[in-house]
C-alpha atoms as a PDB file:
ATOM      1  CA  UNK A   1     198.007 -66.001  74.920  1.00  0.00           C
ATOM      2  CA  UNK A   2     197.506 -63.363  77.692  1.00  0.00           C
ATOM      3  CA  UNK A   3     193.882 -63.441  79.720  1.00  0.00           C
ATOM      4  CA  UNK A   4     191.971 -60.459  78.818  1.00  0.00           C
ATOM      5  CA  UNK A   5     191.797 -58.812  82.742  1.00  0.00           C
ATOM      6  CA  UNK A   6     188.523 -59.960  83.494  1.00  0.00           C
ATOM      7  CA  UNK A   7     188.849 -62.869  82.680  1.00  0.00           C
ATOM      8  CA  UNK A   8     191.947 -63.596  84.890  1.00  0.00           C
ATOM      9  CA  UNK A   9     190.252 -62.155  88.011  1.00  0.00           C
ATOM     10  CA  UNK A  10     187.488 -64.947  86.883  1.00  0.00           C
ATOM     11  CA  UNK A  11     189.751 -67.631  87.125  1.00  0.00           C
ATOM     12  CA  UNK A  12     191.703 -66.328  90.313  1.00  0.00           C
ATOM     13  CA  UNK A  13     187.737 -66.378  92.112  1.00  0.00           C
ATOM     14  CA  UNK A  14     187.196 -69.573  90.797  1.00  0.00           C
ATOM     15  CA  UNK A  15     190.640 -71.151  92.259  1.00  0.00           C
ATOM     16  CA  UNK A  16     190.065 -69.219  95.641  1.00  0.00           C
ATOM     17  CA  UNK A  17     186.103 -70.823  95.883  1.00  0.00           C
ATOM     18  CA  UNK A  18     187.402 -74.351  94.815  1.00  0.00           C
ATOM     19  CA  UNK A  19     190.058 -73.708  97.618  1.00  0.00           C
ATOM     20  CA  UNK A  20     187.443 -72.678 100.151  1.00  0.00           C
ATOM     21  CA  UNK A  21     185.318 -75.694  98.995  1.00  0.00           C
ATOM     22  CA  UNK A  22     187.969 -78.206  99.192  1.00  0.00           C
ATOM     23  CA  UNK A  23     188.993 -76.524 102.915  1.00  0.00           C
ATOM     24  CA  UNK A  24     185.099 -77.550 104.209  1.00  0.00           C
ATOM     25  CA  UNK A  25     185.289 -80.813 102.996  1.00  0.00           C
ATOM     26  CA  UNK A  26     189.278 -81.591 103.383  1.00  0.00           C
ATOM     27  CA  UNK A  27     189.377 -82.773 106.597  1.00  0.00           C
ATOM     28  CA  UNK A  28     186.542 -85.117 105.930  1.00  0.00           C
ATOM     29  CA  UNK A  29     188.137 -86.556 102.685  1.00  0.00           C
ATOM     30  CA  UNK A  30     191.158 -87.744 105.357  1.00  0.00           C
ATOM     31  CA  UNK A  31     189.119 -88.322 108.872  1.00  0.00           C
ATOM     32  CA  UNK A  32     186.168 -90.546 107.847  1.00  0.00           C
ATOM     33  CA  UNK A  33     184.074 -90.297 110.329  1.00  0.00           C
ATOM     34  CA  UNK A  34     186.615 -88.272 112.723  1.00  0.00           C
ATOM     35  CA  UNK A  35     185.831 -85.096 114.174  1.00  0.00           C
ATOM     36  CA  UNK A  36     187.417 -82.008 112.573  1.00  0.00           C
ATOM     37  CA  UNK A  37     187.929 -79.608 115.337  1.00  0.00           C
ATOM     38  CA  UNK A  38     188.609 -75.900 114.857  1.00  0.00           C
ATOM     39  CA  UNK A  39     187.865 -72.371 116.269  1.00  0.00           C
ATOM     40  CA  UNK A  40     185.426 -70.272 114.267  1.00  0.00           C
ATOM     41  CA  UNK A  41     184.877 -66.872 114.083  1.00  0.00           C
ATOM     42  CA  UNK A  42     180.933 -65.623 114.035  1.00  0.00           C
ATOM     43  CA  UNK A  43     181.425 -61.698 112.811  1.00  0.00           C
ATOM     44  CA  UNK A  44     177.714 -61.057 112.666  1.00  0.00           C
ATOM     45  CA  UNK A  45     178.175 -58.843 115.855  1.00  0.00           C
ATOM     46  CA  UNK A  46     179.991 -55.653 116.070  1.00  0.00           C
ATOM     47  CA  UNK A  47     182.411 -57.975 118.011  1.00  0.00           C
ATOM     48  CA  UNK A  48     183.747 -61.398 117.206  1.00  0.00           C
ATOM     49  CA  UNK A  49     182.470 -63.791 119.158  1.00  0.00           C
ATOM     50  CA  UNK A  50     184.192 -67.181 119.259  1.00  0.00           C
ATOM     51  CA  UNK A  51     182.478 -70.356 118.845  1.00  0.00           C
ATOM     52  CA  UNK A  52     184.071 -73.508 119.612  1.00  0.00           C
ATOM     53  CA  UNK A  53     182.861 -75.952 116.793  1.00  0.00           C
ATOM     54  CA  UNK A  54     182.786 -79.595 116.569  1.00  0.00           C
ATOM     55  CA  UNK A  55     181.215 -81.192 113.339  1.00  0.00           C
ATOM     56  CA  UNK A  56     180.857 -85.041 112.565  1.00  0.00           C
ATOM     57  CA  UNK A  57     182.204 -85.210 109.139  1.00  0.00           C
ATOM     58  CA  UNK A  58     180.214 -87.630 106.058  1.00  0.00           C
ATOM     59  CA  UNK A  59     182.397 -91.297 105.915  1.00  0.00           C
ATOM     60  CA  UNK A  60     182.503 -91.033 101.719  1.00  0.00           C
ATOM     61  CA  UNK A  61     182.107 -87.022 100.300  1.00  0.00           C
ATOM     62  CA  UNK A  62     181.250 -86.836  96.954  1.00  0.00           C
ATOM     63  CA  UNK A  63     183.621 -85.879  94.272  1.00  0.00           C
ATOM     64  CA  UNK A  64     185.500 -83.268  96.391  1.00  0.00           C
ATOM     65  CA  UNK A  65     188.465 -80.494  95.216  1.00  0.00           C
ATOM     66  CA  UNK A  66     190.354 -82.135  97.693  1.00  0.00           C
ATOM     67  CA  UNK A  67     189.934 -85.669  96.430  1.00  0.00           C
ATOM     68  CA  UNK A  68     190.646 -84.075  92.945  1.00  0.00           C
ATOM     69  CA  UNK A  69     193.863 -82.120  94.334  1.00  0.00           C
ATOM     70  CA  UNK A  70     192.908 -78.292  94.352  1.00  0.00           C
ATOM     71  CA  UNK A  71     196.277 -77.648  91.672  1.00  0.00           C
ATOM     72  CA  UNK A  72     197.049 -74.551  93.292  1.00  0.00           C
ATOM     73  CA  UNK A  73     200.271 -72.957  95.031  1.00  0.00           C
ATOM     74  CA  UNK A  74     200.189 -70.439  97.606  1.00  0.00           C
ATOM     75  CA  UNK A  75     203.846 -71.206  98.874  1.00  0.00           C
ATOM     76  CA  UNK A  76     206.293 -68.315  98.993  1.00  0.00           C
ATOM     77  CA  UNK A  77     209.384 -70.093  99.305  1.00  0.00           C
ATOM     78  CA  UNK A  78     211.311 -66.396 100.111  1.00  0.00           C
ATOM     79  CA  UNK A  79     214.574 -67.059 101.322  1.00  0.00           C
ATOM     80  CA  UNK A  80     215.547 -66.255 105.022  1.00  0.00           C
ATOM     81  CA  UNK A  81     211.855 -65.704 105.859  1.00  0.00           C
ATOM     82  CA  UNK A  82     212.038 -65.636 109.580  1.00  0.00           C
ATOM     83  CA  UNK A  83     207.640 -67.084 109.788  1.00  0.00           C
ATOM     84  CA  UNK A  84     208.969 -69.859 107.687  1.00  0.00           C
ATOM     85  CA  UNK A  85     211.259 -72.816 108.041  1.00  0.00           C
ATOM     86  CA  UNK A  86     212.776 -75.602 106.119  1.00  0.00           C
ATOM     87  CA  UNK A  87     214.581 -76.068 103.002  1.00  0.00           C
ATOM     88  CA  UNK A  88     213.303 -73.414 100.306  1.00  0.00           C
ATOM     89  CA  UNK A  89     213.446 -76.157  97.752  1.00  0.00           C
ATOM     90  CA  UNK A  90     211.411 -78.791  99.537  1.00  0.00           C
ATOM     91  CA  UNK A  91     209.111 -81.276  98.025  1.00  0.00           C
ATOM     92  CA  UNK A  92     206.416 -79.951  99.389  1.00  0.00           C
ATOM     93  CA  UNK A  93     205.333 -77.112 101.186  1.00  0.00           C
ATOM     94  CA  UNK A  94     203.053 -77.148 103.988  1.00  0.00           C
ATOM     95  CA  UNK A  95     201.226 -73.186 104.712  1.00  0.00           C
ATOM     96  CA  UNK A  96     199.474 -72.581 107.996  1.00  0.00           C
ATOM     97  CA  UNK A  97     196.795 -70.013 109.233  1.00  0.00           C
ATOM     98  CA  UNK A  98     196.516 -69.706 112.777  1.00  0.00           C
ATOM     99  CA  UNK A  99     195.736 -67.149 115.333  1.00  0.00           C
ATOM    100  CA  UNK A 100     198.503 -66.339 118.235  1.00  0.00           C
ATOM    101  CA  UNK A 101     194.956 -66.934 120.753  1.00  0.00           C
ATOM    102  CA  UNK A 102     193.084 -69.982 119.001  1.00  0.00           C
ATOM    103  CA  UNK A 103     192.955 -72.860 121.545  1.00  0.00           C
ATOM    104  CA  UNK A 104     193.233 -75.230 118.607  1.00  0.00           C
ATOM    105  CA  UNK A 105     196.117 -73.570 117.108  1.00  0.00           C
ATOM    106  CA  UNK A 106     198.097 -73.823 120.422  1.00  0.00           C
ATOM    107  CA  UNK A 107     197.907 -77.478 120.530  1.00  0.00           C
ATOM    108  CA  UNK A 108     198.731 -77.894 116.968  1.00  0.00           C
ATOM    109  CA  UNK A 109     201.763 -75.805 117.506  1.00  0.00           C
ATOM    110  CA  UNK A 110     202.680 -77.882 120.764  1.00  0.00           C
ATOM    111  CA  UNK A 111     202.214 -81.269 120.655  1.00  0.00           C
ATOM    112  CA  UNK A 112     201.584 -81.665 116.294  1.00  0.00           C
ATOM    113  CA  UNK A 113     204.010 -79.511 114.939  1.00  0.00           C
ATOM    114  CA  UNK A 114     207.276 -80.779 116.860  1.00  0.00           C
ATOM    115  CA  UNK A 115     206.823 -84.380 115.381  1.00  0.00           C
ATOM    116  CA  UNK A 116     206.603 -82.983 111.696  1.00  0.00           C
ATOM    117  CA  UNK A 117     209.287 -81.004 112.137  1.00  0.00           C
ATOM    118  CA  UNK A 118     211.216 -83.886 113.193  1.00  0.00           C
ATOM    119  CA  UNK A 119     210.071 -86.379 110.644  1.00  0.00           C
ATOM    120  CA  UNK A 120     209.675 -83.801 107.861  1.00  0.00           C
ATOM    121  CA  UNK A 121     211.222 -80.626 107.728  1.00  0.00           C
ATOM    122  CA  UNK A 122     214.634 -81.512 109.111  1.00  0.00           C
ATOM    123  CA  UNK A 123     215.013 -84.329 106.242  1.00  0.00           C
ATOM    124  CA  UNK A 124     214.769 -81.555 104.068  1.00  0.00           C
ATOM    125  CA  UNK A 125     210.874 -82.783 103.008  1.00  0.00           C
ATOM    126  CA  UNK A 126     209.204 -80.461 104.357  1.00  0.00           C
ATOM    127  CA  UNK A 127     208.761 -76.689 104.234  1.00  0.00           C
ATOM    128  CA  UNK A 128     206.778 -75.384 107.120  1.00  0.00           C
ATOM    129  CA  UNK A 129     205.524 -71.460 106.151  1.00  0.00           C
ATOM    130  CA  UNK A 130     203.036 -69.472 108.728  1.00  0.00           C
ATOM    131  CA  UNK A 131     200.495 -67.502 108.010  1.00  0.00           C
ATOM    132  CA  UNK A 132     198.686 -64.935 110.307  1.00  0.00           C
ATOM    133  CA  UNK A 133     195.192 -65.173 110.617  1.00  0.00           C
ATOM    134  CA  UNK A 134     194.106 -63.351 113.444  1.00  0.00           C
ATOM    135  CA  UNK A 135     190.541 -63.930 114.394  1.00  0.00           C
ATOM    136  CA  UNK A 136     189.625 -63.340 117.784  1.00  0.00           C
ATOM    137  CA  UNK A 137     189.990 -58.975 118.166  1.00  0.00           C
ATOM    138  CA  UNK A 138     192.462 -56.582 118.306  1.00  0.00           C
ATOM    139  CA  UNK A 139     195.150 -58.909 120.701  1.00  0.00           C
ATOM    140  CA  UNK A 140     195.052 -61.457 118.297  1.00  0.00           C
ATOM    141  CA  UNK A 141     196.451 -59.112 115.853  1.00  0.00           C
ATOM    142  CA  UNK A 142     198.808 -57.203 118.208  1.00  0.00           C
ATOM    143  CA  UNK A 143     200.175 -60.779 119.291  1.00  0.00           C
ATOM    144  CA  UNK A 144     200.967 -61.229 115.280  1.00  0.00           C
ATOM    145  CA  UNK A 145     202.636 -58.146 115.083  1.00  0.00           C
ATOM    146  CA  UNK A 146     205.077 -59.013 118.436  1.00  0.00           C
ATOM    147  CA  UNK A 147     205.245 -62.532 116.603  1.00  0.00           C
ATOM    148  CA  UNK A 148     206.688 -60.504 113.583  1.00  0.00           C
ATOM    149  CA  UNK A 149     209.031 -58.590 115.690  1.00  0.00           C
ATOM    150  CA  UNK A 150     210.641 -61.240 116.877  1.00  0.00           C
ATOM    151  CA  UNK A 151     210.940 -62.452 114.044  1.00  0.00           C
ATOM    152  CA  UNK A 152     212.861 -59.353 113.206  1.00  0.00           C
ATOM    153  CA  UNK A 153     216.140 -60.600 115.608  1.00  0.00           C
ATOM    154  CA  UNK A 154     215.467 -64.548 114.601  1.00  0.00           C
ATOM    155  CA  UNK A 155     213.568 -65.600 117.378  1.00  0.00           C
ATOM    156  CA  UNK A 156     209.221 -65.634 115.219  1.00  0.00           C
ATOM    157  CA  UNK A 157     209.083 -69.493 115.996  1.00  0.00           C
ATOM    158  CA  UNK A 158     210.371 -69.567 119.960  1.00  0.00           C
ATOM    159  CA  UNK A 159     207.983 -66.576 120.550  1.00  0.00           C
ATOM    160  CA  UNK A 160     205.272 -68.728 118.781  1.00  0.00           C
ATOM    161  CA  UNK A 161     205.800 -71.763 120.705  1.00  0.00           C
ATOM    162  CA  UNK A 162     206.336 -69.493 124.284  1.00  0.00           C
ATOM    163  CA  UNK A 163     202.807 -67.774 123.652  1.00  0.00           C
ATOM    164  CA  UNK A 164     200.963 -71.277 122.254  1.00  0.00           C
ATOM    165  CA  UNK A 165     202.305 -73.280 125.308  1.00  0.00           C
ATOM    166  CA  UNK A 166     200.821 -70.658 127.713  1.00  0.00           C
ATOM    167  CA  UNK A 167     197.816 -71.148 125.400  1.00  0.00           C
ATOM    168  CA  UNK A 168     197.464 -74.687 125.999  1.00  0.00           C
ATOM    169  CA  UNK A 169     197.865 -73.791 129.961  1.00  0.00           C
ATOM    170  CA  UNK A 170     195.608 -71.605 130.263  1.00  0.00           C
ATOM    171  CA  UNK A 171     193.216 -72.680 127.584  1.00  0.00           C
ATOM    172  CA  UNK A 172     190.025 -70.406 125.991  1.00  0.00           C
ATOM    173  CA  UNK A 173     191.748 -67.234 124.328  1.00  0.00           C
ATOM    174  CA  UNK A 174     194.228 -66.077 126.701  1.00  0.00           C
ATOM    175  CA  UNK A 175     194.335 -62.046 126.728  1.00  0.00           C
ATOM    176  CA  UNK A 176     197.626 -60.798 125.529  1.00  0.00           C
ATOM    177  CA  UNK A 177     198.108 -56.964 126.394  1.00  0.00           C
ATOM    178  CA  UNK A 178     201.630 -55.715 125.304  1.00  0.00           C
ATOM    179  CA  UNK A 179     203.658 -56.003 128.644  1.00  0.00           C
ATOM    180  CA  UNK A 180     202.932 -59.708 128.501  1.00  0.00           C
ATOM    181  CA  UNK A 181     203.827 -59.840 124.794  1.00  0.00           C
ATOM    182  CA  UNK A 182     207.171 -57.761 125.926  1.00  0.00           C
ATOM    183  CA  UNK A 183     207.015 -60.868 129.202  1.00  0.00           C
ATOM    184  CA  UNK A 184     207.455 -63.297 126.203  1.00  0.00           C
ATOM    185  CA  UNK A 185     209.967 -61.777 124.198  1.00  0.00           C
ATOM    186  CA  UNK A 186     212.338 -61.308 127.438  1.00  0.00           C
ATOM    187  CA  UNK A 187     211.487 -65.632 128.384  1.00  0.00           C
ATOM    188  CA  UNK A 188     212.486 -66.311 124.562  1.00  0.00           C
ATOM    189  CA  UNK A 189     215.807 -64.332 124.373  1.00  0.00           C
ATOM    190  CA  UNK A 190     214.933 -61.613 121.960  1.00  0.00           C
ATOM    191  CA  UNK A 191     218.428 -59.793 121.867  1.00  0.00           C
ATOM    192  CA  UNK A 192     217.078 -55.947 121.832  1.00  0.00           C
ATOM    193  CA  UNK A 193     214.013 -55.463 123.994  1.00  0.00           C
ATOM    194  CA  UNK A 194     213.704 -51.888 123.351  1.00  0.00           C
ATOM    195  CA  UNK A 195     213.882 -52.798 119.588  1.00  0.00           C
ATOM    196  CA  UNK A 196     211.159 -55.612 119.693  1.00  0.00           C
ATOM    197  CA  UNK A 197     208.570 -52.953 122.023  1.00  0.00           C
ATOM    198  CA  UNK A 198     209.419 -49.967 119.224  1.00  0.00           C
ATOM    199  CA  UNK A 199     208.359 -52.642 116.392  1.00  0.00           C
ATOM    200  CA  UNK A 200     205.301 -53.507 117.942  1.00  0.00           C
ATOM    201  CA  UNK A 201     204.326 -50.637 115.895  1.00  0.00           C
ATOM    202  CA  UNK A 202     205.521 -50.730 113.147  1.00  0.00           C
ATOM    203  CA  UNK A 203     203.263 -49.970 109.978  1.00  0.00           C
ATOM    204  CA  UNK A 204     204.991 -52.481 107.975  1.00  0.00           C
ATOM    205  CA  UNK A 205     204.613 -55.490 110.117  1.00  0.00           C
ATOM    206  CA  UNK A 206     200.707 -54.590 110.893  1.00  0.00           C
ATOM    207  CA  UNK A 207     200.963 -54.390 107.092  1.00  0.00           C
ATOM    208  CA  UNK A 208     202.420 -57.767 106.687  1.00  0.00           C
ATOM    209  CA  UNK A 209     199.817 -59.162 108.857  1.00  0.00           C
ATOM    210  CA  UNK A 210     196.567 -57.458 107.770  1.00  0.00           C
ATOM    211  CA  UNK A 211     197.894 -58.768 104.310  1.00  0.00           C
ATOM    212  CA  UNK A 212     197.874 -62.884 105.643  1.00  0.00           C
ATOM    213  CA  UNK A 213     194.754 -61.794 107.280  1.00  0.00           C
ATOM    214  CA  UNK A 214     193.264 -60.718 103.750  1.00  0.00           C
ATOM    215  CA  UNK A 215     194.588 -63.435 101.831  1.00  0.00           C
ATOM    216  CA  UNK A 216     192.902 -66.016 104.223  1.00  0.00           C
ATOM    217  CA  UNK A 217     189.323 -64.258 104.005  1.00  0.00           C
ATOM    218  CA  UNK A 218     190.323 -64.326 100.150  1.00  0.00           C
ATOM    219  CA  UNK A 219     190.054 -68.452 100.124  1.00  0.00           C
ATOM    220  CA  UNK A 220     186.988 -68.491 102.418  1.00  0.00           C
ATOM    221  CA  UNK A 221     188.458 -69.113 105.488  1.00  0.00           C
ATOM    222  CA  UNK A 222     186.477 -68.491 108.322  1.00  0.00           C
ATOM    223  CA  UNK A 223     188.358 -70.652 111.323  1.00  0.00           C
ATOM    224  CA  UNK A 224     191.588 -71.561 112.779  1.00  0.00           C
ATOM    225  CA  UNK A 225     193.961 -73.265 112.065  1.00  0.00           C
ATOM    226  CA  UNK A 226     193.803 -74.621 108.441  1.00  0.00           C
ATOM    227  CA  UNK A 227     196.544 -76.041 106.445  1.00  0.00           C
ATOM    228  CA  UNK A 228     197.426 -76.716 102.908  1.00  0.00           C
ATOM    229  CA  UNK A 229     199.676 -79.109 102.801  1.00  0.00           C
ATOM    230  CA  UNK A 230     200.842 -78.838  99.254  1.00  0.00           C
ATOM    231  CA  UNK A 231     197.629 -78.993  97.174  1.00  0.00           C
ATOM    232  CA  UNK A 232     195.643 -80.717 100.269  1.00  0.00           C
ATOM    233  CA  UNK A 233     193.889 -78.812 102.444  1.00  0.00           C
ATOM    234  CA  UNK A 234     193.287 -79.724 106.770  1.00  0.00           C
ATOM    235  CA  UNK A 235     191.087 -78.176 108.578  1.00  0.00           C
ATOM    236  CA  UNK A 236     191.691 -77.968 112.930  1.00  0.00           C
ATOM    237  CA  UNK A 237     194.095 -79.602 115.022  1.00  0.00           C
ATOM    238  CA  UNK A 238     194.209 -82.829 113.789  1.00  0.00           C
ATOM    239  CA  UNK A 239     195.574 -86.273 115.142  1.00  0.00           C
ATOM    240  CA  UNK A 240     199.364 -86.100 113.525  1.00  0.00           C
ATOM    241  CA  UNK A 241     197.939 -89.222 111.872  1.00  0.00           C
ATOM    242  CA  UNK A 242     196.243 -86.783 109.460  1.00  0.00           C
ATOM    243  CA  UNK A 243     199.417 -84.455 108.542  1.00  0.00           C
ATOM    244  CA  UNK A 244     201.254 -87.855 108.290  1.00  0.00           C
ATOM    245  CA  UNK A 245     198.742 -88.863 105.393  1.00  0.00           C
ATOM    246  CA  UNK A 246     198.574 -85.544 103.940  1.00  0.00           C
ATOM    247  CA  UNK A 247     202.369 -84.972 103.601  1.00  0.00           C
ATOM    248  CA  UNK A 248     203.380 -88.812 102.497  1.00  0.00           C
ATOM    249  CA  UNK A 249     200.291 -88.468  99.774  1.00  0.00           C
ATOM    250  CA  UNK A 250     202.218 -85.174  98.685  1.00  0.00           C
ATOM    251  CA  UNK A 251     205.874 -86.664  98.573  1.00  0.00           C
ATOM    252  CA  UNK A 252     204.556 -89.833  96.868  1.00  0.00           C
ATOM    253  CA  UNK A 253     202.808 -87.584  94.054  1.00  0.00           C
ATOM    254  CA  UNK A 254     205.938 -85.764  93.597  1.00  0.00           C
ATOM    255  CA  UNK A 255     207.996 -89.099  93.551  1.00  0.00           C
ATOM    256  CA  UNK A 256     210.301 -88.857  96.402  1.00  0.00           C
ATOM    257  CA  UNK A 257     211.066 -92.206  98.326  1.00  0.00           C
ATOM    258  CA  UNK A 258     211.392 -91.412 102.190  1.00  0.00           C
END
């Protein structure tokens, strides 16, 4: 039987705060006693201002949404989707927010996300699919948007890892004014340079973003990066321990032997 309207947007706020719940304590379900480390936004000013945050998490969380398995799906699996990659029929799909100047999200993207791509997504396990959450002002979003164009002539995940890797070098939230966005294009290859500086604005990819950006504040998320790796959620760059555990708890659930 069909919800009545009201009561569907009831149960889509009730999925997106057991989401958001199962977010704050994820990373503590899987760390112990770890720290979760992540870059959070404070928006109580008229301009962000970014606060580094490092929180002991509780050794045994009460019954959690992430102990329970959140039984939601926010995968698009879209076919030659150039801010995704793997298989489109993976086991399990693994959905990142992150933010082009997060710290955190730089050395996920350099020294995390190599190894899973490796030991995941090339077996075909793994479906890796980005999602912008752009945080820290108006060159965090204009970075998505050049991350989109370039995605535009196949090249969204060498511009990603050009622009995190300068991240990691220069650390904090590097500023990223268009002539170095057009810098990283050229050091990546993107065929049409004139092309890629015309689409950095482009309605339809600030569209595209502002829409990630939206669903993110949708499930509560407030800092960078988090991950759902199928129905579990990580919070912050986490030892590859963590995504390890996360993604083998997800293939064993869905019965496939590595």
């Amino acid at each position: 039987m069909t919800q009545p309207a009201d009561a569907t947007k009831f149960t889509k706020a009730r999925r997106n705060r057991t989401f958001a719940a199962g977010v704050a304590v994820g990373a503590a379900v899987m760390l112990g006693a770890n720290l979760a480390i992540g870059a959070t936004v404070d928006t109580a000013g008229p301009q962000p201002t970014v606060t580094v945050t490092a929180s002991a998490q509780p050794d045994q969380p009460s019954d959690s949404a992430a102990q329970q398995g959140l039984g939601i799906d926010l995968s698009r699996r879209i076919d030659g989707d150039p801010t995704a990659i793997g298989a489109v029929d993976a086991p399990v799909v693994m959905v990142a927010y992150a933010d082009y100047r997060c710290p955190f999200c730089s050395l996920f993207e350099q020294q995390t996300l190599p190894s899973i791509v490796t030991d995941y997504v090339d077996r075909g396990l793994l479906r890796y699919e980005f999602r912008d959450m752009p945080l820290f002002g108006q060159h965090s979003v204009d970075a998505a948007v050049a991350g989109r164009a370039a995605g535009n002539q196949g090249k969204f995940f060498e511009f990603m890892s050009a622009v995190s890797a300068n991240g990691v070098v220069e650390g904090g939230h590097p500023d990223l004014p268009r002539e170095r966005l057009i810098n990283f294009a050229e050091l990546v290859g993107v065929p049409d340079i004139e092309q890629f500086t015309a689409d950095l604005d482009d309605p339809e990819l600030l569209a595209a973003v502002q829409a990630d950006y939206t669903e993110g504040r949708q499930l509560g998320l407030s800092s960078v990066p988090a991950f759902l790796v199928g129905d579990t959620p990580v919070v912050g760059a986490q030892p590859i321990a963590v995504f390890e555990q996360a993604i083998n708890q997800e293939l064993d659930q869905a019965g496939i032997i590595r």
